[in-house]
PDB file of N, CA and C in Angstrom:
ATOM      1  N   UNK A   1     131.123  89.827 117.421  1.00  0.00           N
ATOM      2  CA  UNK A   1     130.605  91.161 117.603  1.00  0.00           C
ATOM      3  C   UNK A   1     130.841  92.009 116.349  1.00  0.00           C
ATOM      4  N   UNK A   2     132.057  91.501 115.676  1.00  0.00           N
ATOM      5  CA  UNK A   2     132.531  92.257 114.687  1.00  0.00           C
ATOM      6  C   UNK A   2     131.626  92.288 113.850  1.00  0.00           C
ATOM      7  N   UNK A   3     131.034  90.786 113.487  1.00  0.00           N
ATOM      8  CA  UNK A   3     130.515  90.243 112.335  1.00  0.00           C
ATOM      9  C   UNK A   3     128.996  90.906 112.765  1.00  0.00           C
ATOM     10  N   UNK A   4     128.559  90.705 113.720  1.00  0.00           N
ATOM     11  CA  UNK A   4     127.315  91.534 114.235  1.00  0.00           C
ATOM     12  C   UNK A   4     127.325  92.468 113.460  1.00  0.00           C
ATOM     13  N   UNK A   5     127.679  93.455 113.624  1.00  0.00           N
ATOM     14  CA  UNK A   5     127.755  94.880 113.474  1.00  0.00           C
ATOM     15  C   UNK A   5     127.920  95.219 111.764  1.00  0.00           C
ATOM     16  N   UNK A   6     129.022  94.134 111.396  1.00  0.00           N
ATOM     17  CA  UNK A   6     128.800  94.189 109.375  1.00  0.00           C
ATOM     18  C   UNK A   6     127.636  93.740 109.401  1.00  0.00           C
ATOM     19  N   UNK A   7     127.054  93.022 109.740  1.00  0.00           N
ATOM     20  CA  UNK A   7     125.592  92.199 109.031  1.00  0.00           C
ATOM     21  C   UNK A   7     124.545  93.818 109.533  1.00  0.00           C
ATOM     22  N   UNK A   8     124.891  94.559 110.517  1.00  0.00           N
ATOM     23  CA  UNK A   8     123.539  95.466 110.805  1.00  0.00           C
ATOM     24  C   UNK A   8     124.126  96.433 109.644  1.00  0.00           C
ATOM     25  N   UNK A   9     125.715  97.473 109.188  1.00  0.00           N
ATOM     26  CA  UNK A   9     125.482  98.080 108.760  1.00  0.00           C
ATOM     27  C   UNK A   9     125.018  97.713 107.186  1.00  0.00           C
ATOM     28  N   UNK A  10     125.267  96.239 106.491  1.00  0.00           N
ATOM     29  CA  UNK A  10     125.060  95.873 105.597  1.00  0.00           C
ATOM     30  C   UNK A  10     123.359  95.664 104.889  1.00  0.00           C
ATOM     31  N   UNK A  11     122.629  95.538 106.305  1.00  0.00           N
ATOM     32  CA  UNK A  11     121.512  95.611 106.321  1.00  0.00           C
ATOM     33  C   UNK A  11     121.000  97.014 105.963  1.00  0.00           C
ATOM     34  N   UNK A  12     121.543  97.792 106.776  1.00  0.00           N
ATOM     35  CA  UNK A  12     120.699  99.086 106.662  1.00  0.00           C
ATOM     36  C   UNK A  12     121.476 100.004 105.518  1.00  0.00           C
ATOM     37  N   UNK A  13     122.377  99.243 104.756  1.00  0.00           N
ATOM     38  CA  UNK A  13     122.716  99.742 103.270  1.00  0.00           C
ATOM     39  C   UNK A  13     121.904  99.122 102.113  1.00  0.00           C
ATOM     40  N   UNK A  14     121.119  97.761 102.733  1.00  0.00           N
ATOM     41  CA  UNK A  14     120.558  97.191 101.861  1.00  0.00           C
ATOM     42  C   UNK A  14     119.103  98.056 101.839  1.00  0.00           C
ATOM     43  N   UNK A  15     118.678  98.094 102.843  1.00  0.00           N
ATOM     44  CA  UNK A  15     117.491  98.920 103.108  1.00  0.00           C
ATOM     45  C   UNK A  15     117.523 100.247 102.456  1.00  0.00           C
ATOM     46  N   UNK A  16     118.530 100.964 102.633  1.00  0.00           N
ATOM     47  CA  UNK A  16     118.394 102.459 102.095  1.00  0.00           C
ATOM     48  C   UNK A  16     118.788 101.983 100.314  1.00  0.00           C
ATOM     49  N   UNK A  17     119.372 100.781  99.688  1.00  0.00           N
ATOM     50  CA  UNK A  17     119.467 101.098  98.261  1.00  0.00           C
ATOM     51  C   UNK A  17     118.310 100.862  97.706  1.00  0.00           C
ATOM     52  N   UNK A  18     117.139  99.967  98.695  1.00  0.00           N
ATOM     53  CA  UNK A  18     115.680  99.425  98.148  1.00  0.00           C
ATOM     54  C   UNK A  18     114.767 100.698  97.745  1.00  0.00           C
ATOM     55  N   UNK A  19     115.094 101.465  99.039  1.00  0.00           N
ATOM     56  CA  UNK A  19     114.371 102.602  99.071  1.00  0.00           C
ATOM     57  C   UNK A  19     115.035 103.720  97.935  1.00  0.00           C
ATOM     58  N   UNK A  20     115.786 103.981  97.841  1.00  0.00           N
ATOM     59  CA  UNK A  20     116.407 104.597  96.882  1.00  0.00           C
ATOM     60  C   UNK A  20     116.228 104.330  95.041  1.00  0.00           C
ATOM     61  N   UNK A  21     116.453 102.446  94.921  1.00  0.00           N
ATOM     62  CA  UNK A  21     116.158 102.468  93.655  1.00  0.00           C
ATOM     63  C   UNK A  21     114.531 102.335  93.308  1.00  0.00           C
ATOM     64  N   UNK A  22     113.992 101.552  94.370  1.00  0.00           N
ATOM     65  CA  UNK A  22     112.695 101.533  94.236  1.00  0.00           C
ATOM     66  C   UNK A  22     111.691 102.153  94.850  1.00  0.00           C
ATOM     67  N   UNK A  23     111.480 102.474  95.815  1.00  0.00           N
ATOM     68  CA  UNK A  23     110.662 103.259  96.822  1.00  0.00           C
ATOM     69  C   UNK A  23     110.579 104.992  95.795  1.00  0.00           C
ATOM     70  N   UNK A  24     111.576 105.162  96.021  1.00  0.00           N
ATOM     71  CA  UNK A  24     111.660 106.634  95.448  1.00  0.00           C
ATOM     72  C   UNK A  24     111.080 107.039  94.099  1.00  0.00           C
ATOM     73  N   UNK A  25     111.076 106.193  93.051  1.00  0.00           N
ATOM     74  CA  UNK A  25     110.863 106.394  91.711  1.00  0.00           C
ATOM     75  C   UNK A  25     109.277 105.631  91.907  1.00  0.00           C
ATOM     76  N   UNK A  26     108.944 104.829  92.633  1.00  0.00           N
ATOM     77  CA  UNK A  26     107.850 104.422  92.598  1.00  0.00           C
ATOM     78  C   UNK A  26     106.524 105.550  93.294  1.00  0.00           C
ATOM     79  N   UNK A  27     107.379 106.419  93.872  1.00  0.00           N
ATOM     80  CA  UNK A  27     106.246 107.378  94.491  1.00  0.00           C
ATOM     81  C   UNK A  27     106.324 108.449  93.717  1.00  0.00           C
ATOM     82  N   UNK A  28     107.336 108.326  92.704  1.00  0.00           N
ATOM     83  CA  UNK A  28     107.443 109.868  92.004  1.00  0.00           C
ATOM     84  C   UNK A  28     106.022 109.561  90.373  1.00  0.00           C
ATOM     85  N   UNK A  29     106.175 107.966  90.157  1.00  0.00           N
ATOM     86  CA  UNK A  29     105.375 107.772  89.366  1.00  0.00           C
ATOM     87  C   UNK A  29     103.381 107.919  90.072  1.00  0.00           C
ATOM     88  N   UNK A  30     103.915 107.428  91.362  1.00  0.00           N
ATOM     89  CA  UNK A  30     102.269 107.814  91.887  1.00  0.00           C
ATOM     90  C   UNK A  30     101.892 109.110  91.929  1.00  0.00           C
ATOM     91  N   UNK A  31     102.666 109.637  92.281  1.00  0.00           N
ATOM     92  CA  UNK A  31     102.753 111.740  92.505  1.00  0.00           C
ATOM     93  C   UNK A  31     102.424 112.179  90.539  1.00  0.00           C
ATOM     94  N   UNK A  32     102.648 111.289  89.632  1.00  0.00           N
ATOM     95  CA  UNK A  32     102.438 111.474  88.198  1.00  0.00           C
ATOM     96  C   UNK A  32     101.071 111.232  88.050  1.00  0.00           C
ATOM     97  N   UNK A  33     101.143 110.486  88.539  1.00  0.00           N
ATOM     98  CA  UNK A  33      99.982 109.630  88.315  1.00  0.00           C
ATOM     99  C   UNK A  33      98.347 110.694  88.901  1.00  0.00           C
ATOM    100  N   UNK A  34      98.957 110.958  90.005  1.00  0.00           N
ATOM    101  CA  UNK A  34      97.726 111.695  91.202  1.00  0.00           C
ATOM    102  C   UNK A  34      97.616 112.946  89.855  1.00  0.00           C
ATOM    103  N   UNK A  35      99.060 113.158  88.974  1.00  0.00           N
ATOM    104  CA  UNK A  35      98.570 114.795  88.826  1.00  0.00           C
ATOM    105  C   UNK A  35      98.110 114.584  87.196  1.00  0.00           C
ATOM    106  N   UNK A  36      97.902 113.708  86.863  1.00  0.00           N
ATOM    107  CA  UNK A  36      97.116 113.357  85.510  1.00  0.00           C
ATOM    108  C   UNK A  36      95.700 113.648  85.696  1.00  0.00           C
ATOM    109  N   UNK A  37      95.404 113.062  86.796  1.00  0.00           N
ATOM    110  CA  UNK A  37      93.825 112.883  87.137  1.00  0.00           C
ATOM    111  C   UNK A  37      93.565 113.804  87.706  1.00  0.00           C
ATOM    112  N   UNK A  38      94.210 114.703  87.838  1.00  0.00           N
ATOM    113  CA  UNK A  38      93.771 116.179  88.192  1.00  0.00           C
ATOM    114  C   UNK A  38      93.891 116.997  86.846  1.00  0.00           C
ATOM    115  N   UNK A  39      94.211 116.165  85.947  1.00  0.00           N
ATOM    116  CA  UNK A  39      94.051 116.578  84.736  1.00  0.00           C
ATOM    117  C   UNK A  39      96.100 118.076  84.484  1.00  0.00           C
ATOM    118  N   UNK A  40      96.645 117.684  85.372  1.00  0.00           N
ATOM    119  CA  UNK A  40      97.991 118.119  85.490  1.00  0.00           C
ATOM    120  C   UNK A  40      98.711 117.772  84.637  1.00  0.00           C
ATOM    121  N   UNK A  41      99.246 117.963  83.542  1.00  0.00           N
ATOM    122  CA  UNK A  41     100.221 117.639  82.498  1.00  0.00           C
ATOM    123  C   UNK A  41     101.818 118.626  82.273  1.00  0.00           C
ATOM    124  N   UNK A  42     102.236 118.912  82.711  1.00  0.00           N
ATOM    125  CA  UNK A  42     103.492 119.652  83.564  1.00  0.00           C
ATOM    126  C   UNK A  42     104.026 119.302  84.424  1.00  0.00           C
ATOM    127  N   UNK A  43     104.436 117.925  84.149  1.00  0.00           N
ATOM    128  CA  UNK A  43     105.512 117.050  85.059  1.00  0.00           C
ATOM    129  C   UNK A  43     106.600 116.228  84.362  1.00  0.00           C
ATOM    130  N   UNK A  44     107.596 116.443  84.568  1.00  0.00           N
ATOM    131  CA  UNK A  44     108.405 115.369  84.279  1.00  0.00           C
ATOM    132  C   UNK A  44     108.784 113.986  85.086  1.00  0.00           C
ATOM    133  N   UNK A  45     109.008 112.820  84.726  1.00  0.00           N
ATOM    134  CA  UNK A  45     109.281 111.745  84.530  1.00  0.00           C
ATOM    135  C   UNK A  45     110.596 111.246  84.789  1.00  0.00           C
ATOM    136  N   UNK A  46     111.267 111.428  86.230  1.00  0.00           N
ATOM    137  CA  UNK A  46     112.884 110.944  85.955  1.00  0.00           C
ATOM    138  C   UNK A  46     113.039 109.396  85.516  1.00  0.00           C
ATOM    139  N   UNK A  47     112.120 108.816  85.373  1.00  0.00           N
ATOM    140  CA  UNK A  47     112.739 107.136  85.928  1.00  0.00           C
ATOM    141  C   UNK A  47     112.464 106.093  84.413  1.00  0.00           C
ATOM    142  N   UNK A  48     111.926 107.431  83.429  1.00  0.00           N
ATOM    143  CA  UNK A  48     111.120 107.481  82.002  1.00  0.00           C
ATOM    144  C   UNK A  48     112.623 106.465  81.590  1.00  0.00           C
ATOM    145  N   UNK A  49     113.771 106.708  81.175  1.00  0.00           N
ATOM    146  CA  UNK A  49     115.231 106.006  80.496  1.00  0.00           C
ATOM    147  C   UNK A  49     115.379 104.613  81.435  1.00  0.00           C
ATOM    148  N   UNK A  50     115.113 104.535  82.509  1.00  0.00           N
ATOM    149  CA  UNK A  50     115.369 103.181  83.274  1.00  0.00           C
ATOM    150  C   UNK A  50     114.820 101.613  82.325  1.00  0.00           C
ATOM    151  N   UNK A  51     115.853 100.525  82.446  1.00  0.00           N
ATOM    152  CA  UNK A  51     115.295  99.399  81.284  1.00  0.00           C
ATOM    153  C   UNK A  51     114.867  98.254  82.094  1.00  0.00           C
ATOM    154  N   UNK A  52     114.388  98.748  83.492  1.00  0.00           N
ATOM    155  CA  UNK A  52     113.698  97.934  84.384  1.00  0.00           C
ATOM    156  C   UNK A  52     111.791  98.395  84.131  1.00  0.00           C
ATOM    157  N   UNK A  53     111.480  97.315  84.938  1.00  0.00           N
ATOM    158  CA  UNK A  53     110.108  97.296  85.186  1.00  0.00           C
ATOM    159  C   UNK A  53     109.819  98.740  85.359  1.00  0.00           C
ATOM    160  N   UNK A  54     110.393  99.439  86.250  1.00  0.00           N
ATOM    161  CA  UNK A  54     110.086 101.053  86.770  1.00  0.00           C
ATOM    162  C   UNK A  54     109.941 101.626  85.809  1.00  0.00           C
ATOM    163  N   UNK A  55     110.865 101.751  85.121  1.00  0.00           N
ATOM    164  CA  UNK A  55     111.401 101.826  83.379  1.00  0.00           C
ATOM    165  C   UNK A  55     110.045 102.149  83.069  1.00  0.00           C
ATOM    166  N   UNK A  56     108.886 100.892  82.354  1.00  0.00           N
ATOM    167  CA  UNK A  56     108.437 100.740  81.893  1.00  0.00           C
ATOM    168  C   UNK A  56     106.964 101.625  82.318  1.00  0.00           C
ATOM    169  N   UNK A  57     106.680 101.164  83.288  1.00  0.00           N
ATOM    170  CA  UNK A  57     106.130 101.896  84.292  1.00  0.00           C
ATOM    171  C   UNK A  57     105.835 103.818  84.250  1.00  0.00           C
ATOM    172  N   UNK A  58     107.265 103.977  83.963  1.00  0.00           N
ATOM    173  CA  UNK A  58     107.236 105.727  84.062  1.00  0.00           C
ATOM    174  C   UNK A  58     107.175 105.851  82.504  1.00  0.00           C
ATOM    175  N   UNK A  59     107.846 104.779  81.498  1.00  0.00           N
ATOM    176  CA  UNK A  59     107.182 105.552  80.746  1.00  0.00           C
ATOM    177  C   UNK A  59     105.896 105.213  79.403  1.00  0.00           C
ATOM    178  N   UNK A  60     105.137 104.380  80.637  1.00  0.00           N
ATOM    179  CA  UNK A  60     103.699 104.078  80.093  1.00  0.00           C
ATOM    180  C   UNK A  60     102.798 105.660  80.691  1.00  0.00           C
ATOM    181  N   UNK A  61     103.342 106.092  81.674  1.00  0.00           N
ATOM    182  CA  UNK A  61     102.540 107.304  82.325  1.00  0.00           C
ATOM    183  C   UNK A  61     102.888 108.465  81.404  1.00  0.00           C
ATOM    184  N   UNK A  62     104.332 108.344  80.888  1.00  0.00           N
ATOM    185  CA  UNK A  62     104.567 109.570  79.694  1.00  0.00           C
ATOM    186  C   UNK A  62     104.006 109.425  78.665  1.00  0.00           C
ATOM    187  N   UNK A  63     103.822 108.216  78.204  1.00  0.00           N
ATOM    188  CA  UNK A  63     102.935 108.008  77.193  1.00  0.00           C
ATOM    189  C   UNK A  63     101.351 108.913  77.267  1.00  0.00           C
ATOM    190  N   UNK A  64     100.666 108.529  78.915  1.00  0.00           N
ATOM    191  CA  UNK A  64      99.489 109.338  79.535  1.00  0.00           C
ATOM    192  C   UNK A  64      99.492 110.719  79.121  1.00  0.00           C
ATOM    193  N   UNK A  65     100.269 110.785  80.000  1.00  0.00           N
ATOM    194  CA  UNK A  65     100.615 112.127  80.022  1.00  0.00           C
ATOM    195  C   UNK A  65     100.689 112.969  78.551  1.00  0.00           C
ATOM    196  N   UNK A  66     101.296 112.412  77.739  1.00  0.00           N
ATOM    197  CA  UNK A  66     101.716 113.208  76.515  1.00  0.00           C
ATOM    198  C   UNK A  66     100.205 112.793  75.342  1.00  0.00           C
ATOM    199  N   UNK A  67      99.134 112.111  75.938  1.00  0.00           N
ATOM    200  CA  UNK A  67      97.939 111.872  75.237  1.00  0.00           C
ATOM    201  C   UNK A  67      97.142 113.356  75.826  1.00  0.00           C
ATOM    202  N   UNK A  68      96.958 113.321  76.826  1.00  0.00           N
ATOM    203  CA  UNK A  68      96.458 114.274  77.709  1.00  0.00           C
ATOM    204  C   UNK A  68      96.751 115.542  77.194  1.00  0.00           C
ATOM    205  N   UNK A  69      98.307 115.882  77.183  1.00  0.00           N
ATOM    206  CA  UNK A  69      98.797 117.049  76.181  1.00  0.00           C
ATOM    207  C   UNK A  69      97.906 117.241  75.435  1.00  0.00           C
ATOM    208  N   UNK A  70      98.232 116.171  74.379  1.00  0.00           N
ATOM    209  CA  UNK A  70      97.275 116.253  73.191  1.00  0.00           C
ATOM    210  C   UNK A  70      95.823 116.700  73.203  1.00  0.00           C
ATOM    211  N   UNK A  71      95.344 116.200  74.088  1.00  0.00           N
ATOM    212  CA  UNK A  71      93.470 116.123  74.194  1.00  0.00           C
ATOM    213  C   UNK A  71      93.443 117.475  74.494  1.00  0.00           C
ATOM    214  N   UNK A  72      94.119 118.003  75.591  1.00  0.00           N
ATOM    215  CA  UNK A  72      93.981 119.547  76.197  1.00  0.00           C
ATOM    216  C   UNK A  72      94.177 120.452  74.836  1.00  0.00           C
ATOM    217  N   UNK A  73      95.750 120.432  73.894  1.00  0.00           N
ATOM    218  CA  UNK A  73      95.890 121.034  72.642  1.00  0.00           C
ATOM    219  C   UNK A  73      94.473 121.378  72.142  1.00  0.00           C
ATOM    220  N   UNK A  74      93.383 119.686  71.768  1.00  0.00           N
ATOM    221  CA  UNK A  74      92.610 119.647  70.439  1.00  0.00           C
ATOM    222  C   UNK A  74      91.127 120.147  71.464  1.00  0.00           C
ATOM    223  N   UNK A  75      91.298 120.368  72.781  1.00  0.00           N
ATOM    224  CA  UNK A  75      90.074 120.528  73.266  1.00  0.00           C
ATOM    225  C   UNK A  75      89.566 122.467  73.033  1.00  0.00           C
ATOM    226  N   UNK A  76      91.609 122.612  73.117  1.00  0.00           N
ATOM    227  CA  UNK A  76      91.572 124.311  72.940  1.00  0.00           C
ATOM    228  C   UNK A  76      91.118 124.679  71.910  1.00  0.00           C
ATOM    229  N   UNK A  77      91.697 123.956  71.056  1.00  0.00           N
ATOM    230  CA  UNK A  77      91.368 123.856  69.214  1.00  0.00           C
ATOM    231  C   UNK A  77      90.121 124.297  69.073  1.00  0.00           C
ATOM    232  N   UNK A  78      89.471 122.984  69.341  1.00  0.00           N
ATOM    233  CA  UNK A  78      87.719 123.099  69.212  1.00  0.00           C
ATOM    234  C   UNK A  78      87.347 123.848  69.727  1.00  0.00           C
ATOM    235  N   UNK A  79      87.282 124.154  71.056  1.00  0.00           N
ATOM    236  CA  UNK A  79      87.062 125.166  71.973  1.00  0.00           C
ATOM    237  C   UNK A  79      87.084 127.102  70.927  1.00  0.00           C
ATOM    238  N   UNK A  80      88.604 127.332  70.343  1.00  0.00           N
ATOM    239  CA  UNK A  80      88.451 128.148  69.696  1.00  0.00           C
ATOM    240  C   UNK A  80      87.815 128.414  68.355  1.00  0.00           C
ATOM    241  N   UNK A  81      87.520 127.304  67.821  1.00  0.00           N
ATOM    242  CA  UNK A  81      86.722 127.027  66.493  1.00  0.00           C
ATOM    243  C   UNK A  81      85.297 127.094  66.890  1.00  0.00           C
ATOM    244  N   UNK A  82      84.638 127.145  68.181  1.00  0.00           N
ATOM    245  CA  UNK A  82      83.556 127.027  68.293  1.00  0.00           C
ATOM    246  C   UNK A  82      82.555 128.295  68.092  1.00  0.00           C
ATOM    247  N   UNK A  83      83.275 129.101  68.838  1.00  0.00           N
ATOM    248  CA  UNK A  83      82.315 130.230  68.194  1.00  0.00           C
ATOM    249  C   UNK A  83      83.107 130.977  66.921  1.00  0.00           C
ATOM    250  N   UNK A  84      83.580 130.700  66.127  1.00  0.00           N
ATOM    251  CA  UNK A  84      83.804 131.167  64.649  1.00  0.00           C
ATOM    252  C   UNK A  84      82.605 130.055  64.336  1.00  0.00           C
ATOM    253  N   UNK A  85      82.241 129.021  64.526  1.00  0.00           N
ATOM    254  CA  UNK A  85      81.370 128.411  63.905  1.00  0.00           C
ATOM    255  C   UNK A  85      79.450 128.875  64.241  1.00  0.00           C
ATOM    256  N   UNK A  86      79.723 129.211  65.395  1.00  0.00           N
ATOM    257  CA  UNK A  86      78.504 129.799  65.823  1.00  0.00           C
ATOM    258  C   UNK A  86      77.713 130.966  65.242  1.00  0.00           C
ATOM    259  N   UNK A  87      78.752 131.444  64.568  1.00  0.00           N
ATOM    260  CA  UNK A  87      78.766 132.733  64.009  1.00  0.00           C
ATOM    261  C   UNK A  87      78.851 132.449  62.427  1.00  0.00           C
ATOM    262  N   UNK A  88      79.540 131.861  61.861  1.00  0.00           N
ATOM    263  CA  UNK A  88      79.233 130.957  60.683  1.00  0.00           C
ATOM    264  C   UNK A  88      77.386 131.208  60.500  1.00  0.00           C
ATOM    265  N   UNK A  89      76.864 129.941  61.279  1.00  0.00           N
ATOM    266  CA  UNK A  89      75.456 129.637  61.211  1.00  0.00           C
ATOM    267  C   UNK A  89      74.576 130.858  61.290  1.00  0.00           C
ATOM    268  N   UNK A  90      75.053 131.556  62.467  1.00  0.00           N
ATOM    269  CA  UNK A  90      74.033 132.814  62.540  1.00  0.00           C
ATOM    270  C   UNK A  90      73.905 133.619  60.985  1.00  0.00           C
ATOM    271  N   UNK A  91      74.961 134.266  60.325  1.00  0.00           N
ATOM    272  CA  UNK A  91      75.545 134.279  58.879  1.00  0.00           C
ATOM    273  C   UNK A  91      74.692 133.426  57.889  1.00  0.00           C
ATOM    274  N   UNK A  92      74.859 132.342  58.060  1.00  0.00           N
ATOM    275  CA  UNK A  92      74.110 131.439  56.693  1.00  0.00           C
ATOM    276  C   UNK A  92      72.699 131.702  57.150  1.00  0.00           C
ATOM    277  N   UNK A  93      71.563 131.918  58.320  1.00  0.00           N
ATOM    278  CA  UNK A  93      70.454 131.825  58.770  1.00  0.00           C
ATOM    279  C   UNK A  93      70.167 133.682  58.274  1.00  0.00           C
ATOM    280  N   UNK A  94      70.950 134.085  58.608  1.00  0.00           N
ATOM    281  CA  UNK A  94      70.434 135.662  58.001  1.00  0.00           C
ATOM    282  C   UNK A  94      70.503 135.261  56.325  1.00  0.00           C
ATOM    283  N   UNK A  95      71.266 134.661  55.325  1.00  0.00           N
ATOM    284  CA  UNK A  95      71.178 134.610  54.168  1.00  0.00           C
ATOM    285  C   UNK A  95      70.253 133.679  53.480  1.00  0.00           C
ATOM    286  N   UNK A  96      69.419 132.700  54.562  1.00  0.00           N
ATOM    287  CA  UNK A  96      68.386 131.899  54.136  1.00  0.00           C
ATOM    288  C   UNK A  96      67.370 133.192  54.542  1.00  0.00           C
ATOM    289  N   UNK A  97      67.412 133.669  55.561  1.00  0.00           N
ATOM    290  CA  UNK A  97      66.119 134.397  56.169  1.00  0.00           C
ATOM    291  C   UNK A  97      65.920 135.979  54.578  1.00  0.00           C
ATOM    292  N   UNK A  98      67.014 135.940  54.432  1.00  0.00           N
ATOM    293  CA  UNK A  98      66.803 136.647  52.876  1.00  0.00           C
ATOM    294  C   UNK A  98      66.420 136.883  51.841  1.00  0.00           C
ATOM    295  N   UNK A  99      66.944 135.304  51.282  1.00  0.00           N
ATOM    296  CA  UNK A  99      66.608 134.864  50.266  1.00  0.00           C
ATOM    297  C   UNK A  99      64.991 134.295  50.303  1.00  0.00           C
ATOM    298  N   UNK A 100      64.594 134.185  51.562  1.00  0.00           N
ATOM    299  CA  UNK A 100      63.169 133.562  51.685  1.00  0.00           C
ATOM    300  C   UNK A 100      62.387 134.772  51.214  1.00  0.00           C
ATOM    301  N   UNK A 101      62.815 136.218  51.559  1.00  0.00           N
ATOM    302  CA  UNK A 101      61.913 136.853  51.650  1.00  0.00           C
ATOM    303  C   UNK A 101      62.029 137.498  49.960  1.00  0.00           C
ATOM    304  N   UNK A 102      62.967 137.029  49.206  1.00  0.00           N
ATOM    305  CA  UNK A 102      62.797 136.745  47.605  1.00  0.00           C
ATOM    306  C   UNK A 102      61.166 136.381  47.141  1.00  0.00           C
TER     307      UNK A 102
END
């Protein structure tokens, strides 16, 4: 009966460390994952230092993630360069429309 009872609580210590080392970090990378593709880049990564598979895992998504950064940065970039450039052209088209009438 004794031995019963170690084998159940041993079980359900084995169960809660599965869930703990793996279950947990594996849904925190899907919850990363969901908020990339919502185009979400304002998340951190606990499981990013781990030198397991998970490890690798969280931080192939930081890798994502920190491209995404980037793209959003160079999209603002362009985005703000766009009409200084618009305005550029309008500028050079009044100084052709000028000189034509030379």
């Amino acid at each position: 009966m004794i031995g019963l009872g170690s084998a159940l609580v041993l079980a359900a210590l084995s169960i809660w460390a599965v869930i703990a080392s793996v279950t947990v970090p594996l849904n925190a990378i899907a919850k990363a994952i969901g908020s990339l593709a919502h185009r979400n880049v304002d998340f951190l990564i606990y499981s990013e230092g781990r030198s397991d598979e998970i490890g690798a895992m969280a931080s192939t998504v930081a890798i994502f993630r920190d491209k995404a950064r980037e793209r959003s940065r160079l999209e603002e970039e362009a985005s703000a360069n766009r009409p200084m450039s618009e305005q550029e052209r309008m500028e050079r088209e009044k100084r052709r429309a000028v000189q034509s009438d030379f």
